[in-house]
Protein backbone atom coordinates (compact mmCIF):
# COMPACT_ATOMS: atom_id res chain seq x y z
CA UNK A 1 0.00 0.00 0.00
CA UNK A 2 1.07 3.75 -1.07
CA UNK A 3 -0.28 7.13 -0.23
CA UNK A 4 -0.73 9.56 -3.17
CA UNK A 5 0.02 13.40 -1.79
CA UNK A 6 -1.40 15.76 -3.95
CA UNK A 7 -0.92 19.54 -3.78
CA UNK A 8 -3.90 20.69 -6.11
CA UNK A 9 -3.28 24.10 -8.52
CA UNK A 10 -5.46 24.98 -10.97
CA UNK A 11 -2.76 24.32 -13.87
CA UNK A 12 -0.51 22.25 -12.47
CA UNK A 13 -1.01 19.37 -9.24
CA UNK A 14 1.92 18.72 -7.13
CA UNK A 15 2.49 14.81 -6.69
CA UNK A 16 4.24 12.57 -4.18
CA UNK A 17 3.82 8.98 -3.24
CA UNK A 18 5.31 7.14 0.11
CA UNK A 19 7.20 4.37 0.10
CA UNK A 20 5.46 0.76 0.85
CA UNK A 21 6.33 1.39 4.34
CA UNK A 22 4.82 4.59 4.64
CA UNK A 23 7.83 6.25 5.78
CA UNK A 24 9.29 8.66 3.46
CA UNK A 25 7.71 10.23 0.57
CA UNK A 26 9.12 11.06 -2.55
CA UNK A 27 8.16 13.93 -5.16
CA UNK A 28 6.51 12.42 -8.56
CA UNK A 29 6.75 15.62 -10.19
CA UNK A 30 3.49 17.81 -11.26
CA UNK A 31 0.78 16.90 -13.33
CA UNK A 32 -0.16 19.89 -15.91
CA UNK A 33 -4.02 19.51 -16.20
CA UNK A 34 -5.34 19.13 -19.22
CA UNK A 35 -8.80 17.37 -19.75
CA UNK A 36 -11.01 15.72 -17.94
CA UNK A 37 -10.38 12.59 -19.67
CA UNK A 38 -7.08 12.59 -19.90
CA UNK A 39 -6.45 14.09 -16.36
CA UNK A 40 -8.65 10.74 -15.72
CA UNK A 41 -6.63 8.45 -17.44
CA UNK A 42 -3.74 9.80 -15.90
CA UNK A 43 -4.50 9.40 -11.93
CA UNK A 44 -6.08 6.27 -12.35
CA UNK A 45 -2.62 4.85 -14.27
CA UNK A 46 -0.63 6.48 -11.36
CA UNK A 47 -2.82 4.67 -8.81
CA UNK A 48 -2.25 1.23 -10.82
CA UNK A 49 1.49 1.84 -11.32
CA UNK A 50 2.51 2.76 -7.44
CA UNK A 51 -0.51 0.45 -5.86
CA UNK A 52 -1.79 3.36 -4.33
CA UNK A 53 -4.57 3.02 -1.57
CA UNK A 54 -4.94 6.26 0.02
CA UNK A 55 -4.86 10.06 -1.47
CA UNK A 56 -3.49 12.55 0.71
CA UNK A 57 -4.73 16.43 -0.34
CA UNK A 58 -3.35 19.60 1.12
CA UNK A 59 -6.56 22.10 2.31
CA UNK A 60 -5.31 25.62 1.56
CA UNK A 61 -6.77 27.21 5.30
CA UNK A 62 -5.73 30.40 6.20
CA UNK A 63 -3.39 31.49 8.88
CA UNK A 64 -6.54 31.51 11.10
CA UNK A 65 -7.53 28.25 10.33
CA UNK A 66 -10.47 29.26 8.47
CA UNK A 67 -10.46 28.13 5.19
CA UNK A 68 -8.93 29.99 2.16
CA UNK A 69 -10.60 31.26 -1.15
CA UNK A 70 -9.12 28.06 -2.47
CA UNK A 71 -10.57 25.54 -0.07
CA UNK A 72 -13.78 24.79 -2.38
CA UNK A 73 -12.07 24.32 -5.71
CA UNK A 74 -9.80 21.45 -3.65
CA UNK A 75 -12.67 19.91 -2.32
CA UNK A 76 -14.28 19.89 -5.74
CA UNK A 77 -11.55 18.57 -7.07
CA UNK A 78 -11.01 16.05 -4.68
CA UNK A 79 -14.76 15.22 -4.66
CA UNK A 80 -13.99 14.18 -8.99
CA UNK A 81 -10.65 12.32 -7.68
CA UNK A 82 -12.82 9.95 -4.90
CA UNK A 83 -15.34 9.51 -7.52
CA UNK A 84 -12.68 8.79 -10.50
CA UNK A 85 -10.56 6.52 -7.89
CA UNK A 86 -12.88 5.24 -5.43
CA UNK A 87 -9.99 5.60 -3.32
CA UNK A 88 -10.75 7.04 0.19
CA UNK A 89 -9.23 10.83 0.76
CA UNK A 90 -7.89 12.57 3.81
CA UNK A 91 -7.46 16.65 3.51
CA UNK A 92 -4.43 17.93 5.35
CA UNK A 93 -3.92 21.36 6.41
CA UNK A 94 -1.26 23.19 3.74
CA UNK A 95 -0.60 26.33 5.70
CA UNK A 96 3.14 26.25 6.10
CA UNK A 97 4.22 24.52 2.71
CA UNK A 98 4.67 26.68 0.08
CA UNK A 99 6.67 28.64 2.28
CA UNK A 100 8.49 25.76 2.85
CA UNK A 101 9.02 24.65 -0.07
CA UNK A 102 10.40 28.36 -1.72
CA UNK A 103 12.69 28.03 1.31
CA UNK A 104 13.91 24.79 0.61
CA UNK A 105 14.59 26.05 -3.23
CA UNK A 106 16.23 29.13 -2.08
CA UNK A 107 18.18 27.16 0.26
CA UNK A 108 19.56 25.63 -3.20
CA UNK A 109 19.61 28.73 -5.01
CA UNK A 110 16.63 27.81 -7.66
CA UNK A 111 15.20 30.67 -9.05
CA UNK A 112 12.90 31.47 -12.15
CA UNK A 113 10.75 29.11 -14.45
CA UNK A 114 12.67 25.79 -12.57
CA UNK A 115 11.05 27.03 -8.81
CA UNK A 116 7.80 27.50 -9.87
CA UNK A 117 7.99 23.99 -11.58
CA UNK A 118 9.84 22.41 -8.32
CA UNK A 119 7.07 24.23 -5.95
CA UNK A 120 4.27 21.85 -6.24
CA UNK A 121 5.78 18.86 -5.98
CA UNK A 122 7.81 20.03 -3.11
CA UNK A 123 4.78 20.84 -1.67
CA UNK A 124 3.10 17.73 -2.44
CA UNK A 125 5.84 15.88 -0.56
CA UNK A 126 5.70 18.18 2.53
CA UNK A 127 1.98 17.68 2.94
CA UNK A 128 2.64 13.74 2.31
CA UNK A 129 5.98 13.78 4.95
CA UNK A 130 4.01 15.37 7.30
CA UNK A 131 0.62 13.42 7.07
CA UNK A 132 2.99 10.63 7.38
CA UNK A 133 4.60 11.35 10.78
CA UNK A 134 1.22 12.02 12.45
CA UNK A 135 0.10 8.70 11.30
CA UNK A 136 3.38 7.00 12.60
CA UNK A 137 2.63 9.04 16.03
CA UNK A 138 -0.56 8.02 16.12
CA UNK A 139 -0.19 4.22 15.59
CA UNK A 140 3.12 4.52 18.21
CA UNK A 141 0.42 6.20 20.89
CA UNK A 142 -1.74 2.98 20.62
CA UNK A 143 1.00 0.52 21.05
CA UNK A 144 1.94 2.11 24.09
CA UNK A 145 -1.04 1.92 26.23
């Protein structure tokens, strides 16, 4: 089993899977949306190809926690993913990872055209890591009482 992380953009959709241990994840690059056949074609190879069970998508909330001017077209489009899939989907809060992700690529002095490619699947990955952890955490607080 593999969890898909997906940092949703209008144009372009960050992508990450974990490893079958669900340890680490690793950026799949972004997906440039196109159609909504193709765009179908393409998730449902990517959940065929990396056995994917689980889709993790970051919620854009504001710093408040309330949600962002982006929140509904991420639930829409995850609401077309669990239909397309029928894979069950978890939203995560994004607040932090675009910021973390331009830091990471300024860390290794990206710039231009390549960092706004990078972004999303950067982002994809941190939403994924992090989702990740806080399962680990939570499984680990179980097996200790």
């Amino acid at each position: 089993m593999r969890i898909l992380g997906v940092d949703f953009g209008d144009r372009n959709i960050g992508l990450a899977v974990s490893d079958k241990l669900l340890i680490t994840a690793q950026a799949l690059g972004s997906y440039r949306v196109k159609n909504e056949e193709e765009d179908k074609k393409y998730f449902k190879d990517l959940v065929l190809k990396y056995e994917i069970e689980e889709i993790v998508i970051g919620l854009p909330l504001r710093m408040d926690g309330t949600p962002g001017t982006r929140v509904q077209k991420t639930q829409k489009f995850a609401s077309w993913l669990e239909n397309v899939l029928k894979l069950p989907i978890v939203f995560w809060d994004e607040r932090l990872t675009t910021k973390q992700a331009l830091d990471i690529l300024n860390q290794q002095k990206i710039s231009g055209k390549k960092k706004k490619k990078l972004k999303d699947q950067i982002s994809a990955t941190i939403i994924l890591s992090v989702y990740l952890e806080s399962k680990r955490k939570k499984s680990n607080a179980h097996k200790h009482h």
